[in-house]
C-alpha atoms as a PDB file:
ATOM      1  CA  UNK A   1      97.077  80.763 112.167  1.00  0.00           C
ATOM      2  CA  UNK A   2      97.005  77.301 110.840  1.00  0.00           C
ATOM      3  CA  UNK A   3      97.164  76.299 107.121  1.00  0.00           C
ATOM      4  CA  UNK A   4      93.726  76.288 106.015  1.00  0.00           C
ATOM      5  CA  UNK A   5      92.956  79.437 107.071  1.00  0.00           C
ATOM      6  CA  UNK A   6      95.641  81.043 104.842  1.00  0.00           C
ATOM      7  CA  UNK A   7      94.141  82.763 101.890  1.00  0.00           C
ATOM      8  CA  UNK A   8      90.440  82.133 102.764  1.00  0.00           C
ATOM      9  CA  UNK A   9      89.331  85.547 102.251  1.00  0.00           C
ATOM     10  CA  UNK A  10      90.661  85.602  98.767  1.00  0.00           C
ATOM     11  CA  UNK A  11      88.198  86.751  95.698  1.00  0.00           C
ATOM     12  CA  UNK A  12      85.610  88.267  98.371  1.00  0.00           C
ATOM     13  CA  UNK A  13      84.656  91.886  97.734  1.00  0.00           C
ATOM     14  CA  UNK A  14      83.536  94.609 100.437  1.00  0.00           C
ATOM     15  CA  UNK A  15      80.748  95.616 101.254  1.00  0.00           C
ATOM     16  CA  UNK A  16      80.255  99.053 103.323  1.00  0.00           C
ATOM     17  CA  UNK A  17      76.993  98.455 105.069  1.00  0.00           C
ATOM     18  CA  UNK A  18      75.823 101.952 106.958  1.00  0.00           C
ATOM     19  CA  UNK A  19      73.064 100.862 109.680  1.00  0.00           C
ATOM     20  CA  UNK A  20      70.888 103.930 110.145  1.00  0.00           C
ATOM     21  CA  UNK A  21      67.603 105.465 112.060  1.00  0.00           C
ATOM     22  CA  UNK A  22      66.348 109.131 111.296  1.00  0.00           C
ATOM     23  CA  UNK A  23      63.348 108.757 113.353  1.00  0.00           C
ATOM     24  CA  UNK A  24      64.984 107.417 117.233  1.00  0.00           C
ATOM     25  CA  UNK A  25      61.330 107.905 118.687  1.00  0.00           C
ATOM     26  CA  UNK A  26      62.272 108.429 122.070  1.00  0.00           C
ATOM     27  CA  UNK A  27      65.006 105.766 122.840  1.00  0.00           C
ATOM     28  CA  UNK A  28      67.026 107.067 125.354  1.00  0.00           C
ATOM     29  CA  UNK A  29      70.623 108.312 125.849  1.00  0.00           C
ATOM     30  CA  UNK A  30      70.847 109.753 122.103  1.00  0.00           C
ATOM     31  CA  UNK A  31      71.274 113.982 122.327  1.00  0.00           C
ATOM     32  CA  UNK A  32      71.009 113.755 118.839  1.00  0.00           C
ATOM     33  CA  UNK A  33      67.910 112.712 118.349  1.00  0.00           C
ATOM     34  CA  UNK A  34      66.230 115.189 116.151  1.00  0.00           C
ATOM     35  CA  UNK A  35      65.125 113.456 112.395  1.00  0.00           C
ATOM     36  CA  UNK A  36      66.327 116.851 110.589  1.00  0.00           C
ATOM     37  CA  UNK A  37      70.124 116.923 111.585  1.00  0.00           C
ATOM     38  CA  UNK A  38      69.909 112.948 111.624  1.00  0.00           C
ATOM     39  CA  UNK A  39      69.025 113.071 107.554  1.00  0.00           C
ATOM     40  CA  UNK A  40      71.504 115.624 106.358  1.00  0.00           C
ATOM     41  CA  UNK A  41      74.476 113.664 108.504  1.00  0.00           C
ATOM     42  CA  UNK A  42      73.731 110.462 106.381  1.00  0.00           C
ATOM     43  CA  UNK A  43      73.375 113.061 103.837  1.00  0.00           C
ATOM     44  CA  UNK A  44      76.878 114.002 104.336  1.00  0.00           C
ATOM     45  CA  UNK A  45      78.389 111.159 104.870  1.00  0.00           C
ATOM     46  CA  UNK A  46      76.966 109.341 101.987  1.00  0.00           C
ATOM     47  CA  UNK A  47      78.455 112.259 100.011  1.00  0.00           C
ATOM     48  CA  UNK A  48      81.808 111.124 101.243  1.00  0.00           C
ATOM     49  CA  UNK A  49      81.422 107.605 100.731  1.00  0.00           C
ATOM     50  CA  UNK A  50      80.547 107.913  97.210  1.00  0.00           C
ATOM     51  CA  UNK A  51      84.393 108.816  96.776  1.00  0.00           C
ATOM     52  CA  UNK A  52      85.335 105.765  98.383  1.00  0.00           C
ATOM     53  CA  UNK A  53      87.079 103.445  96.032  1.00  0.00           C
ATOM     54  CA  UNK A  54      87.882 101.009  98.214  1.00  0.00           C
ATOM     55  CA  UNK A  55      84.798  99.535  98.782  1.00  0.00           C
ATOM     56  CA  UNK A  56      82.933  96.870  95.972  1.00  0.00           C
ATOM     57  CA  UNK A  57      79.304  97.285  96.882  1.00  0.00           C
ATOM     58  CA  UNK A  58      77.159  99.391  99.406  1.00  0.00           C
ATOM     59  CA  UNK A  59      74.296  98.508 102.005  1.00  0.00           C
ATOM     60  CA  UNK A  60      72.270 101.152 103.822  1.00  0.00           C
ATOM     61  CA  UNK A  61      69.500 100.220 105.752  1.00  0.00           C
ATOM     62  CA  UNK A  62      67.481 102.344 107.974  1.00  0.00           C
ATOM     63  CA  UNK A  63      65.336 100.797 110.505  1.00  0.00           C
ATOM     64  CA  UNK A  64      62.301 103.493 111.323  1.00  0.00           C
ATOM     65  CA  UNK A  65      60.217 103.635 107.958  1.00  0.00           C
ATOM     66  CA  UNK A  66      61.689 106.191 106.261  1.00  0.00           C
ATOM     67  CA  UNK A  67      61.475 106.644 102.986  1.00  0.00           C
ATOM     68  CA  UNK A  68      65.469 106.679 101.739  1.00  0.00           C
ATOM     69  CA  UNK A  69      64.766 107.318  98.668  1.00  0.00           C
ATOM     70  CA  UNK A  70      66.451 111.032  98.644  1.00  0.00           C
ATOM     71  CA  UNK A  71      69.765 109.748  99.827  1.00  0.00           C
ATOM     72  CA  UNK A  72      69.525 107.205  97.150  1.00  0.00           C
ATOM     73  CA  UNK A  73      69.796 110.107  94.957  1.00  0.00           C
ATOM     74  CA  UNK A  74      73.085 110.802  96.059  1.00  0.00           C
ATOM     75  CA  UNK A  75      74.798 107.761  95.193  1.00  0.00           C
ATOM     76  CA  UNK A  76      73.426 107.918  91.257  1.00  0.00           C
ATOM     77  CA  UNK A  77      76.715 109.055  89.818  1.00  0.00           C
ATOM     78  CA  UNK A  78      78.285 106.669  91.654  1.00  0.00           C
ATOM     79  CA  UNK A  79      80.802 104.255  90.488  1.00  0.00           C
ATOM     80  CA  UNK A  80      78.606 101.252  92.170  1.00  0.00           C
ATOM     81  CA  UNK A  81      75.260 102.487  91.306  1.00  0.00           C
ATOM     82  CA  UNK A  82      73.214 101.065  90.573  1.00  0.00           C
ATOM     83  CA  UNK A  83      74.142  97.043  90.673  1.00  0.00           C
ATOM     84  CA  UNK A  84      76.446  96.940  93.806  1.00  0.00           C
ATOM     85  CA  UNK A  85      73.877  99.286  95.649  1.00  0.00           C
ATOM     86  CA  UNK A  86      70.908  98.825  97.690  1.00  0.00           C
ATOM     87  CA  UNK A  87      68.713 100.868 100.260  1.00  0.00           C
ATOM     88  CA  UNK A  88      66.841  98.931 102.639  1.00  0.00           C
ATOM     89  CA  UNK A  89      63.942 100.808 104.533  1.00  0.00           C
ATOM     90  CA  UNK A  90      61.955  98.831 107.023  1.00  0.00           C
ATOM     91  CA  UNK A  91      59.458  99.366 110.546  1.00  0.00           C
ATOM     92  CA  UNK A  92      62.070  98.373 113.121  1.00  0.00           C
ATOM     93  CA  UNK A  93      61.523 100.692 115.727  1.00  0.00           C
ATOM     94  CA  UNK A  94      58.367  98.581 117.947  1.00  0.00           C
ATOM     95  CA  UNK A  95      60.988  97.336 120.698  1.00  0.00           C
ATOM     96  CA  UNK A  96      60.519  98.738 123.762  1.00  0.00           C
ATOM     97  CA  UNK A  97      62.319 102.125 124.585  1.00  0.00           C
ATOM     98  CA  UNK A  98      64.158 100.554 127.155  1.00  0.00           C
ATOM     99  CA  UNK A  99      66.089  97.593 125.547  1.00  0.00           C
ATOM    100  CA  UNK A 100      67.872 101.114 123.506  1.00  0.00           C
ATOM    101  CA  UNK A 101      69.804 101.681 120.207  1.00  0.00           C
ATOM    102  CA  UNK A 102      71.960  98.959 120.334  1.00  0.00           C
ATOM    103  CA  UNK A 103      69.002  96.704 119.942  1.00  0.00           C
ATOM    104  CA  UNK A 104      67.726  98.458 117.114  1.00  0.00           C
ATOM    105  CA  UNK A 105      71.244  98.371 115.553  1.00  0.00           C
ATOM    106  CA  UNK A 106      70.930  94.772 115.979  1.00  0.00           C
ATOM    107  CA  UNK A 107      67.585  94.721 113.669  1.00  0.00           C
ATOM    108  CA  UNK A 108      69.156  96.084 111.386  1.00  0.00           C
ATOM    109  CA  UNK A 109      71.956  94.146 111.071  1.00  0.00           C
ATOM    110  CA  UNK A 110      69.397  91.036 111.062  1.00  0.00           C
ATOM    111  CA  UNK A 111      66.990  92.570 108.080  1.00  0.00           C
ATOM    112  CA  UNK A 112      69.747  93.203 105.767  1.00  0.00           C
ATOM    113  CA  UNK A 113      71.013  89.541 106.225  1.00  0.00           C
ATOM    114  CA  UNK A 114      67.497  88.431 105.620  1.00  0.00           C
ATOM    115  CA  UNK A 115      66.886  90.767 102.889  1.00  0.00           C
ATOM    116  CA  UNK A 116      69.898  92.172 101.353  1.00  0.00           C
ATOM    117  CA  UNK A 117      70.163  90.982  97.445  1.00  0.00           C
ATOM    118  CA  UNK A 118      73.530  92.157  97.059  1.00  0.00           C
ATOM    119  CA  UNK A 119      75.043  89.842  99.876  1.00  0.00           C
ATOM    120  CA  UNK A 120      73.264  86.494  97.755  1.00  0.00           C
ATOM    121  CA  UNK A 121      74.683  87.930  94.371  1.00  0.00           C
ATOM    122  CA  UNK A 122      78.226  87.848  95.513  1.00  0.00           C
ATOM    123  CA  UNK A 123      80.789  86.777  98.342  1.00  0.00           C
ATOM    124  CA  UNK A 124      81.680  89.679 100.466  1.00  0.00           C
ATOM    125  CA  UNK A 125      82.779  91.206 103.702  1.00  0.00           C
ATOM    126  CA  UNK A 126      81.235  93.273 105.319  1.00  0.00           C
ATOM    127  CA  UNK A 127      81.957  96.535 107.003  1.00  0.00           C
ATOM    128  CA  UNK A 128      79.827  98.069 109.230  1.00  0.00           C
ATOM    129  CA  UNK A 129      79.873 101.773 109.871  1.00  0.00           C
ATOM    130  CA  UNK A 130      76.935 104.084 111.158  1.00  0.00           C
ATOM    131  CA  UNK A 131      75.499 105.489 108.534  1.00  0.00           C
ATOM    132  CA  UNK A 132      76.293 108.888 109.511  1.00  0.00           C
ATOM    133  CA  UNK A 133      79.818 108.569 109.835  1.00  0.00           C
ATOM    134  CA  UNK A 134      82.757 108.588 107.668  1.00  0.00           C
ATOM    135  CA  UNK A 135      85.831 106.520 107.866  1.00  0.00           C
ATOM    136  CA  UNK A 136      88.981 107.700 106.395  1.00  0.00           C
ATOM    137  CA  UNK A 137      91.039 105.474 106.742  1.00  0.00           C
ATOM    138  CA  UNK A 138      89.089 102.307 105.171  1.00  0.00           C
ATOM    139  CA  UNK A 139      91.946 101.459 102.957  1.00  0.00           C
ATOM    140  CA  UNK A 140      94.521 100.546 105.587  1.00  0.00           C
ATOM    141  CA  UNK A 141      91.425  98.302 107.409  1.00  0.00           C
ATOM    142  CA  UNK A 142      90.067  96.637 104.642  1.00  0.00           C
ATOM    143  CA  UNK A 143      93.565  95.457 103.815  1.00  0.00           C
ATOM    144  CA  UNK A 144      93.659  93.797 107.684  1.00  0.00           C
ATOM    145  CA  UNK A 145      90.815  91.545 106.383  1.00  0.00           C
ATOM    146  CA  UNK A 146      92.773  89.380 103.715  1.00  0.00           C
ATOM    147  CA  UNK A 147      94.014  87.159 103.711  1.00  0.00           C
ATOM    148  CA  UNK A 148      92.136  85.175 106.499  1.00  0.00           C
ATOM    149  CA  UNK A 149      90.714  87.031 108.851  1.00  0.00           C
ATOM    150  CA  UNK A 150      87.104  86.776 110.004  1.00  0.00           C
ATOM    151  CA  UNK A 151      86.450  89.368 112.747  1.00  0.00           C
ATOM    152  CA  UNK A 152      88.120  92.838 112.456  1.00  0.00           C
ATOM    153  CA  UNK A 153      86.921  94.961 115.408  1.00  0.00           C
ATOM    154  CA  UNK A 154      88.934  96.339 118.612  1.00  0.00           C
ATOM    155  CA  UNK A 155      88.383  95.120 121.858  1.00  0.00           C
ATOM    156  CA  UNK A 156      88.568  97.167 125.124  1.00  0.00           C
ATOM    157  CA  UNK A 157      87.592  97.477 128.936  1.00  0.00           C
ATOM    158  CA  UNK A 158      89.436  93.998 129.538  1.00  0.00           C
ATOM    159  CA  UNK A 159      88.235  92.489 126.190  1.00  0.00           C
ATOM    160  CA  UNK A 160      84.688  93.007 127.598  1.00  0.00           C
ATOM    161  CA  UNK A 161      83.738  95.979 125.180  1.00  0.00           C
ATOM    162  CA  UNK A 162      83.675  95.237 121.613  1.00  0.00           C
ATOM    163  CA  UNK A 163      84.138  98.896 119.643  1.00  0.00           C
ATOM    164  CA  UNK A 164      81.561  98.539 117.474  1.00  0.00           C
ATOM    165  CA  UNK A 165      82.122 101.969 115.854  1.00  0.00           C
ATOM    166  CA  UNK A 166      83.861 100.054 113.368  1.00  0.00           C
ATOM    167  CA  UNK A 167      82.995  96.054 112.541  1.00  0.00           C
ATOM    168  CA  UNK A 168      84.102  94.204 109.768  1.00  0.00           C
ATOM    169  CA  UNK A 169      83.986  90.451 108.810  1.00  0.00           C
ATOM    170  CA  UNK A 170      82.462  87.586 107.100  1.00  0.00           C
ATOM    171  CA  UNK A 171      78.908  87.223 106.766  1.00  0.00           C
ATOM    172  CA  UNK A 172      79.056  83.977 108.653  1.00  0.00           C
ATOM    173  CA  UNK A 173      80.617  86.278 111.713  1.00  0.00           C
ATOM    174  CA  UNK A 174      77.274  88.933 111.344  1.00  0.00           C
ATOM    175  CA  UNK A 175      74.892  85.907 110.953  1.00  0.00           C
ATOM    176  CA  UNK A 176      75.863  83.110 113.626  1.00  0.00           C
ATOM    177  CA  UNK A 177      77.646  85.082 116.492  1.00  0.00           C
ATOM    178  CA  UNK A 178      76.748  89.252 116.262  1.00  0.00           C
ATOM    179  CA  UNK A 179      73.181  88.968 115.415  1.00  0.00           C
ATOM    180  CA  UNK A 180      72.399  86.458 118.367  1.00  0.00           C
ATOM    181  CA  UNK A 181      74.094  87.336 120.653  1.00  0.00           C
ATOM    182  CA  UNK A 182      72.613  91.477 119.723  1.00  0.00           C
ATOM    183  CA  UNK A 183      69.387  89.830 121.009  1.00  0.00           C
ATOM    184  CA  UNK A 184      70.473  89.801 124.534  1.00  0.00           C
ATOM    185  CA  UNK A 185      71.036  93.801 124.229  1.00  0.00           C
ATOM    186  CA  UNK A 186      68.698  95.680 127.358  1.00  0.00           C
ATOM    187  CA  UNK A 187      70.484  99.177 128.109  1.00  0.00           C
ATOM    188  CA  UNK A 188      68.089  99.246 131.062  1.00  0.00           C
ATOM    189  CA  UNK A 189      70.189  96.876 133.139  1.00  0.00           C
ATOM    190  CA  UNK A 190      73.836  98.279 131.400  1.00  0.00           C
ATOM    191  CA  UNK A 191      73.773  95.561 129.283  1.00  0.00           C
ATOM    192  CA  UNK A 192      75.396  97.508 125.596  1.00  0.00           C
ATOM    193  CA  UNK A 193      75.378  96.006 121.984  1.00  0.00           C
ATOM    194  CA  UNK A 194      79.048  96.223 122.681  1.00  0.00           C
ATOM    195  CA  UNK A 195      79.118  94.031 125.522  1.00  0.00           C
ATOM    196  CA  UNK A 196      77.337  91.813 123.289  1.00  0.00           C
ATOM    197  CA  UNK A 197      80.017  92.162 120.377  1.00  0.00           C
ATOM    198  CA  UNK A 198      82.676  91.731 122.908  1.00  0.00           C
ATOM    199  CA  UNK A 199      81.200  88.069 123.877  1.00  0.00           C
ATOM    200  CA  UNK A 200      80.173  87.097 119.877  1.00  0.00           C
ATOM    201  CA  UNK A 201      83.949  87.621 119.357  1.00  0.00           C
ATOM    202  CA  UNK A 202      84.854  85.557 121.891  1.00  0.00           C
ATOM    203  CA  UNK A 203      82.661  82.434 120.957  1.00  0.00           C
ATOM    204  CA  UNK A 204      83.892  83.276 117.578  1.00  0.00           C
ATOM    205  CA  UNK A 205      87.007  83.028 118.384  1.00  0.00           C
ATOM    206  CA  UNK A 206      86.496  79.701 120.843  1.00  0.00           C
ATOM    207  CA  UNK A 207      84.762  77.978 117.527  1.00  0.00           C
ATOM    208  CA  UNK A 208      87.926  78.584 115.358  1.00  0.00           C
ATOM    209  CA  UNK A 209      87.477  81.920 113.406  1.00  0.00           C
ATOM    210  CA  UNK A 210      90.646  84.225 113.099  1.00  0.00           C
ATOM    211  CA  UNK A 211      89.876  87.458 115.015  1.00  0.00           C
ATOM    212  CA  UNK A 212      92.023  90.577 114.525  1.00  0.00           C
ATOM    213  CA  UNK A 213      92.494  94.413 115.791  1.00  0.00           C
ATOM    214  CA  UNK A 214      92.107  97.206 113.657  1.00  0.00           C
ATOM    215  CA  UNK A 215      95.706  97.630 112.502  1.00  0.00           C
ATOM    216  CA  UNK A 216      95.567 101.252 113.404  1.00  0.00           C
ATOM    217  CA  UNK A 217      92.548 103.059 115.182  1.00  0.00           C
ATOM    218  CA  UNK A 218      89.670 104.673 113.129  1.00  0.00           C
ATOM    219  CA  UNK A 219      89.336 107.955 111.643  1.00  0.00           C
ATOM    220  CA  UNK A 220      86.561 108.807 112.133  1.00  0.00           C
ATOM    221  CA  UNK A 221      84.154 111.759 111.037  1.00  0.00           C
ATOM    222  CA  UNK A 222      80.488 112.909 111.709  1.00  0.00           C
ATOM    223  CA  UNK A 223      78.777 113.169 114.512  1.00  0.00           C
ATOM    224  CA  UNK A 224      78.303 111.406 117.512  1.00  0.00           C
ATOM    225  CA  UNK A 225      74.478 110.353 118.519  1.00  0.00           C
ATOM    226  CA  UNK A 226      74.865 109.697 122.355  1.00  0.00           C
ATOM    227  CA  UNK A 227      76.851 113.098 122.971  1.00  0.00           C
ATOM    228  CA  UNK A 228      75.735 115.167 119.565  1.00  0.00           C
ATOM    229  CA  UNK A 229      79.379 116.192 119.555  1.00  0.00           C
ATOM    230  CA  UNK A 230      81.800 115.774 116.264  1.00  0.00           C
ATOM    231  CA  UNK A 231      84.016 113.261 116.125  1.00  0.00           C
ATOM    232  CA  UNK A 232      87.299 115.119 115.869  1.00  0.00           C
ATOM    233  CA  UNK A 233      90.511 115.016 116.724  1.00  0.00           C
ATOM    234  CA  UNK A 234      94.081 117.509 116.575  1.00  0.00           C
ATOM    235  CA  UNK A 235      97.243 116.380 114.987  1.00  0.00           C
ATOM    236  CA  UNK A 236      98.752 115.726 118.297  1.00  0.00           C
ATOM    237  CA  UNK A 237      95.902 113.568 119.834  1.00  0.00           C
ATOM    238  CA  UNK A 238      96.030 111.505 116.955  1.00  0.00           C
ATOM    239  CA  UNK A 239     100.121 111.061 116.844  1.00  0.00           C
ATOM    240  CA  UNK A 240      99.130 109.587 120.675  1.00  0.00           C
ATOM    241  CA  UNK A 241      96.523 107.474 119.848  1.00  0.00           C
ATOM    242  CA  UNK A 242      98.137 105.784 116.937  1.00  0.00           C
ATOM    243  CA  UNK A 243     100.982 105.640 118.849  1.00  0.00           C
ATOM    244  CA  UNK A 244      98.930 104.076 122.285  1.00  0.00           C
ATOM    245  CA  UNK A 245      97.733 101.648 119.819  1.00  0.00           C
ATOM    246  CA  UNK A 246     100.596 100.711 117.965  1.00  0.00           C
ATOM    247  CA  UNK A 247     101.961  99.242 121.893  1.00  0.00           C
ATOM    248  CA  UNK A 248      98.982  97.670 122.184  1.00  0.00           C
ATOM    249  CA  UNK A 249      99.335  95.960 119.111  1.00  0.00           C
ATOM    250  CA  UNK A 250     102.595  94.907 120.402  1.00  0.00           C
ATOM    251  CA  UNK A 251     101.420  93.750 123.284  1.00  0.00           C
ATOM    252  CA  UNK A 252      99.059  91.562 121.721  1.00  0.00           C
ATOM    253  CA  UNK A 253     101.240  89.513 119.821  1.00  0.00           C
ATOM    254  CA  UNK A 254     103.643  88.896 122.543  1.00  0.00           C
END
């Protein structure tokens, strides 16, 4: 890391932004695809994240119409609410079925950088989580960003797979590398937004920006869209996967 970088990140809050869609209207590969259970998991999660102390301002943006006000309600006795909040609602679902939920993720991403007043107000960072998931352990990620680093997401399938269940950053990283290279997204030919993430990183990182790995893997809760099956995990799977992680951490750094 060279000197100028050091300390770049300092003064910038976080910002949670949860990307969401209750109405999929037929995109493929989603078993959970049913409005109903999608609006009482961001109902749930939302619940959680209101705890979350960690965090300086929240985004959630869904991207088929819906009205959000009813999950707005949730956040109301909220430590943020309501100046470091903000529900974004838009039509983003008129992409063809096939190009799938990646791409739509992508729209999202793109409205709330086009639209989000929070993100002008203030300097931030941004972590992206699905909106109906919960993350708990944001505190030992967030720290990974400061002092300097730009991209915080782990890379897999021989740095060809960018896990976007968890992205965080600068809003420089969302607007000039994620969001364009999102546009290339077409499940039809096995193309995946994280195949896309995987290569923004890597022109990120080419043009200078300081990329790191989560320092330990996501915890994860909620449910999964593409399987409808819960994210969780027993005492001993988690022991190995921290553990897995921690030598690829190592291995990194060598």
């Amino acid at each position: 890391m060279n000197e100028s970088a050091l300390g770049r990140n300092t003064g910038k809050k976080i910002c949670l932004l949860l990307t969401a869609t209750v109405d999929v209207r037929g995109v493929p590969d989603l078993q959970r695809s049913d409005p109903i259970e999608r609006l009482s998991d961001y109902r749930w999660a939302l619940e959680q994240w209101k705890q979350c102390h960690t965090i300086d301002g929240l985004i959630f943006v869904e991207n088929s119409g819906y009205d959000v006000d009813e999950l707005q309600e949730i956040l109301r006795d909220s430590d943020l609410y309501p100046h470091s909040v903000e529900f974004l609602s838009f039509n983003g679902q008129d992409f063809p079925r096939k190009l799938g939920k990646g791409y739509g993720e992508n729209l999202n991403v793109e409205y709330v950088l086009r639209n989000s007043e929070i993100l002008r107000k203030d300097d931030y960072l941004i972590f992206r989580s699905n909106g109906r998931n919960y993350v708990e352990n944001i505190d030992s990620l967030v720290d990974a960003l400061y002092p300097s680093t730009d991209i915080l997401c782990d890379l897999k399938e021989y740095l060809t797979w960018g896990d976007g269940k968890v992205l965080a950053g600068t809003v420089e990283f969302f607007e000039n590398y994620v969001c364009p290279y999102g546009r290339e997204v077409d499940d039809s030919t096995g193309y995946y937004f994280e195949h896309a993430l995987a290569r923004a990183i890597h022109r990120g990182i080419a043009d200078g920006l300081v990329w790191r790995p989560n320092p330990e893997p996501p915890l994860i809760r909620g449910f999964s869209g593409t399987s409808n099956q819960t994210y969780s995990e027993g005492r001993l799977f988690r022991r190995a996967r921290k553990l897995k992680h921690k030598v690829k951490l190592r291995m990194l750094r060598q």
